[in-house]
Protein backbone atom coordinates (compact mmCIF):
# COMPACT_ATOMS: atom_id res chain seq x y z
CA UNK A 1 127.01 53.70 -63.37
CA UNK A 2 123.46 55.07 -63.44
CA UNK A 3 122.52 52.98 -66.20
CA UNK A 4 123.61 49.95 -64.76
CA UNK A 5 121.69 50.40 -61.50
CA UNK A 6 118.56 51.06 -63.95
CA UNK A 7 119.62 47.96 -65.58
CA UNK A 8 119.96 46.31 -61.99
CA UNK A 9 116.80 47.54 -61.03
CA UNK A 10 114.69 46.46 -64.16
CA UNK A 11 115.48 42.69 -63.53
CA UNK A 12 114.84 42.72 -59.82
CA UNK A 13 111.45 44.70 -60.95
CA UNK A 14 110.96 42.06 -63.41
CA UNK A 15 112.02 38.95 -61.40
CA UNK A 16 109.48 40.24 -58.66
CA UNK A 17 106.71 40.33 -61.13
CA UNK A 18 107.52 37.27 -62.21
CA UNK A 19 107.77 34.43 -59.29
CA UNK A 20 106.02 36.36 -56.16
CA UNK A 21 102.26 35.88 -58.75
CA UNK A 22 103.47 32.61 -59.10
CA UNK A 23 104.68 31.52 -55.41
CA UNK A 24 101.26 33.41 -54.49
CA UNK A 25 99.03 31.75 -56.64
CA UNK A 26 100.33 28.31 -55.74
CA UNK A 27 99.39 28.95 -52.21
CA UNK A 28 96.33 29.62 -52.95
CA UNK A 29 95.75 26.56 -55.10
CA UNK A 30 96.96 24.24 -51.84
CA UNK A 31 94.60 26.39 -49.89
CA UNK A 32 91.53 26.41 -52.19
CA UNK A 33 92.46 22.43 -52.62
CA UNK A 34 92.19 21.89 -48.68
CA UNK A 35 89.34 24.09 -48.78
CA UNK A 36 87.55 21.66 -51.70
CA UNK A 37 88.30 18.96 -49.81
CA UNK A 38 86.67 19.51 -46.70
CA UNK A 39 83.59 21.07 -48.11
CA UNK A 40 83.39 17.77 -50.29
CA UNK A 41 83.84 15.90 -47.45
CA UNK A 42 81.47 17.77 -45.68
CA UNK A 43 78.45 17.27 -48.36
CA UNK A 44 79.40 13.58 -48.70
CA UNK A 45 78.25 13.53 -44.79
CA UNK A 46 75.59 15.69 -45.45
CA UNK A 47 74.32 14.07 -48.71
CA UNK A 48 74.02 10.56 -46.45
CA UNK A 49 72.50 11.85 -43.79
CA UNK A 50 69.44 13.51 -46.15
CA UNK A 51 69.59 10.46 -47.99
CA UNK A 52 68.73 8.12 -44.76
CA UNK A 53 66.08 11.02 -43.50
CA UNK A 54 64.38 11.05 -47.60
CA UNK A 55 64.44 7.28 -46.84
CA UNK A 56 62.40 7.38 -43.61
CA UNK A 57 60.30 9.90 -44.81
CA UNK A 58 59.69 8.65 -47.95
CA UNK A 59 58.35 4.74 -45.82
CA UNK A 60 56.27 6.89 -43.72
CA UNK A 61 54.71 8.43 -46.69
CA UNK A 62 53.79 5.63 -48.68
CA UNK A 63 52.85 3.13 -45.38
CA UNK A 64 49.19 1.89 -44.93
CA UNK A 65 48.16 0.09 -42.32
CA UNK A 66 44.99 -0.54 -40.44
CA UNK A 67 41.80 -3.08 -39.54
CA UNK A 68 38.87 -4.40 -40.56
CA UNK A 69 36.03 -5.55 -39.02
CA UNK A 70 32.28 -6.87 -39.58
CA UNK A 71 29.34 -7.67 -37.00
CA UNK A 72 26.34 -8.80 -37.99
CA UNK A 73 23.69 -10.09 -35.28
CA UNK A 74 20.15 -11.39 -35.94
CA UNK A 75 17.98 -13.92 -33.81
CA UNK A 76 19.14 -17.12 -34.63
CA UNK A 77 22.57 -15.50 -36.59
CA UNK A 78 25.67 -14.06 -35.52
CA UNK A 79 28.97 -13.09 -36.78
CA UNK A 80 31.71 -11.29 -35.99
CA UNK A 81 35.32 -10.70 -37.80
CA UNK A 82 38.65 -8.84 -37.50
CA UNK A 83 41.14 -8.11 -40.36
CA UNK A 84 44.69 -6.44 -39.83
CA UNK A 85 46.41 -5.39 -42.75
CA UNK A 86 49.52 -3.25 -43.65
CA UNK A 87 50.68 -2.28 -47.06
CA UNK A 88 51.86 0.92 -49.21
CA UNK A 89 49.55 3.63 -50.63
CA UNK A 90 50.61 5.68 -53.93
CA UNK A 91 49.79 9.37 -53.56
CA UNK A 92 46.45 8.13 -51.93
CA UNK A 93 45.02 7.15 -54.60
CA UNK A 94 46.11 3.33 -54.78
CA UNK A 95 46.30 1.26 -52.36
CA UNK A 96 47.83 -2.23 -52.08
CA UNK A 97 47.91 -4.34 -48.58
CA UNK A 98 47.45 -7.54 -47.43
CA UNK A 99 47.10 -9.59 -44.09
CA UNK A 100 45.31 -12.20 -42.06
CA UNK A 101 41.91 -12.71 -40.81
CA UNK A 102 40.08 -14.80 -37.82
CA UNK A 103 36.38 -14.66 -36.82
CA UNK A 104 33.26 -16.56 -35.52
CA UNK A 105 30.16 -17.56 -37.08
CA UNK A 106 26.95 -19.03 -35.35
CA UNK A 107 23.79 -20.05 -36.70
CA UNK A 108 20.75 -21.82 -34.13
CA UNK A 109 17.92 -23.29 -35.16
CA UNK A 110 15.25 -21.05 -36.58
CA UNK A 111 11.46 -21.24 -38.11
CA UNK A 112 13.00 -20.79 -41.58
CA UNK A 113 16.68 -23.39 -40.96
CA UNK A 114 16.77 -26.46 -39.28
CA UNK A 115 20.83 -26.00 -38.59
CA UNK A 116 23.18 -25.21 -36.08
CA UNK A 117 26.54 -24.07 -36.65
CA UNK A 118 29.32 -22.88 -34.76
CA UNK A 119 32.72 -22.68 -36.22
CA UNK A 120 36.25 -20.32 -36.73
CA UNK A 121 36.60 -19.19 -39.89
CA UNK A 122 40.46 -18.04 -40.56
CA UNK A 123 42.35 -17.20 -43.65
CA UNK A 124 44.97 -14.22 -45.27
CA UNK A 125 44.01 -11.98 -48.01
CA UNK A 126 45.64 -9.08 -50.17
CA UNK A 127 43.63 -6.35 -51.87
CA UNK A 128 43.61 -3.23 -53.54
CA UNK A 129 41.79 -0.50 -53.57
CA UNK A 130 41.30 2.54 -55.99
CA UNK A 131 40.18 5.62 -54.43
CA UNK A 132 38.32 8.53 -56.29
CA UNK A 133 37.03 11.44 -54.09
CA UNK A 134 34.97 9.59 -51.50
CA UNK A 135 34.19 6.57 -53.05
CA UNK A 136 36.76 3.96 -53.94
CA UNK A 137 36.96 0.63 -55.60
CA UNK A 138 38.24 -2.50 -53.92
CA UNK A 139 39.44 -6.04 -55.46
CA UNK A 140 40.43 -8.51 -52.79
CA UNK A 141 41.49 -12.37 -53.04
CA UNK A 142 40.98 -14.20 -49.48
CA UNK A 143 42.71 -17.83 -49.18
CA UNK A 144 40.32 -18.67 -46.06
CA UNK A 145 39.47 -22.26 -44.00
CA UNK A 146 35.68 -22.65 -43.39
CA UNK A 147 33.09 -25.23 -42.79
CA UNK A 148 32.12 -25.71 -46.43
CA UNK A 149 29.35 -28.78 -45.99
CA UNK A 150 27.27 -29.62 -43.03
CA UNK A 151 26.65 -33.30 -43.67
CA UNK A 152 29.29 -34.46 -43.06
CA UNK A 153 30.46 -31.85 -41.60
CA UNK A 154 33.51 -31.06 -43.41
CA UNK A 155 35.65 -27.63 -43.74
CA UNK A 156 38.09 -26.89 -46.88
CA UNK A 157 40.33 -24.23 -47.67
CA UNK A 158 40.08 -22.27 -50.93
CA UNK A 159 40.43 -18.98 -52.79
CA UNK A 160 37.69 -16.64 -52.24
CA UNK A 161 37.42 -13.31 -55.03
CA UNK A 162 35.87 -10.41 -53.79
CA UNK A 163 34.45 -7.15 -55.34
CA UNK A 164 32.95 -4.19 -54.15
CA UNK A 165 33.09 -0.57 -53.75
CA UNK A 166 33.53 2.09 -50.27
CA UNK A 167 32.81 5.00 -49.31
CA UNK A 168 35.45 7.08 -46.54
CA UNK A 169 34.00 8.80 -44.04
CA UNK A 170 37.38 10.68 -43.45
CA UNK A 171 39.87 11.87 -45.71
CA UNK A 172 42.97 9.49 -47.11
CA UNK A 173 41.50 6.44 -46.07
CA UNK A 174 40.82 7.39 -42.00
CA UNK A 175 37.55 5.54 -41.66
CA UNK A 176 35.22 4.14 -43.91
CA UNK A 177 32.90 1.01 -45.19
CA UNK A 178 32.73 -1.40 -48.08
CA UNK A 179 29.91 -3.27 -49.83
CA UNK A 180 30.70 -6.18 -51.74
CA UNK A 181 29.90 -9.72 -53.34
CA UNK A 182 32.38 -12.82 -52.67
CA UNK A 183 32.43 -15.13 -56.00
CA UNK A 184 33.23 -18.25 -54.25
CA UNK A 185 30.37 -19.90 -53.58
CA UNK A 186 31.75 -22.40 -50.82
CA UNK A 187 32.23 -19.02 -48.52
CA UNK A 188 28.18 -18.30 -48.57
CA UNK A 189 26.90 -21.03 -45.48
CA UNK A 190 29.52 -19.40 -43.12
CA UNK A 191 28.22 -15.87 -44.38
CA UNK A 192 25.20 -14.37 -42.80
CA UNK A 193 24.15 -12.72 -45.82
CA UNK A 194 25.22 -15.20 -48.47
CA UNK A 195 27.23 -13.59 -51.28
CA UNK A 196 27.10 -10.00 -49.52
CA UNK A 197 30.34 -8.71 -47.96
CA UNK A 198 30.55 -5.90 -45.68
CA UNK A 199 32.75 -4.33 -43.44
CA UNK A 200 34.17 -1.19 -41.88
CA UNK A 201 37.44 -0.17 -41.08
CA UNK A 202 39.84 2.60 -40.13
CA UNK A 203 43.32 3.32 -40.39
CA UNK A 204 46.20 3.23 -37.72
């Protein structure tokens, strides 16, 4: 009789050990599933949200935007320019932008000219500039409307290269001046200075 209660015993020992690990650890796979799921979910949400707020950030970083501007004022000449530009910078270093451009030029009779002139100039340019330290270089192609001959008097639109280097008077590009030389010829009677280019500028 004993031995059969042993017996009896043993298999409900056995039985135990046997399907309560088993109900147990298929609870636990439902609730570490449920648990998977929501932290996925979770991270999905979270992973978008970074990845709009890296994409805003990462605009802001790279924008560059700002204006340029020349006056130039003698006796008998006068001019006076404004530039706006936007574009994208890489780690400050390069810098690519473009935009438009309006101004005025004036030129009165003098002991040395015999002309007068009044007229808009107008036009859109890109450019870009490579900055080292405080000095940087600039490259710039202007597709500008001008008076181009005085008699007649006759304007024309054309492509105007221009070169020169800059110097910032502020860190990443805050404020600063360039020197330069336009290539196109045809840009030099509505220029006060001929071939020179000059301007300064500062960023938004």
């Amino acid at each position: 009789m004993r031995t059969e209660y042993f017996k009896l015993y043993q298999i409900l020992i056995i039985s135990t050990l046997y399907f309560v690990p088993n109900v147990l650890f298929s609870q636990y796979e439902g609730l570490d599933s449920n648990r998977r799921q929501i932290k996925n979910a979770a991270k999905s949400q979270t992973d978008t949200l970074d990845a709009e707020d890296i994409k805003a950030i990462r605009y802001s970083d790279i924008e560059f935007k700002g204006f340029d501007f020349t006056i130039f004022g003698t006796g008998s000449t006068f001019q006076i320019e404004g530039a706006p530009f936007t574009g994208i910078h890489i780690n400050e270093r390069i810098y690519l932008a473009g935009g438009a451009f309006a101004g005025i030029y004036s030129q009165s009779n003098s002991s040395a000219s015999n002309v007068q002139l009044a007229t808009v100039n107008f036009g859109a340019f890109i450019f870009t500039r490579l900055s080292v330290n405080s000095l940087f270089l600039h490259a710039e192609y202007r597709y500008q409307n001008t008076v181009t001959d005085l008699s007649p008097r006759a304007r024309s639109t054309y492509g105007n290269p221009i070169i020169g280097i800059g110097y910032n008077y502020e860190e990443e590009m805050g404020s600063y001046g360039i020197i330069g030389v336009a290539l196109n010829a045809d840009s030099y009677l509505t220029s006060p200075l001929g071939p020179i280019v000059y301007r300064i500028g500062f960023r938004f």
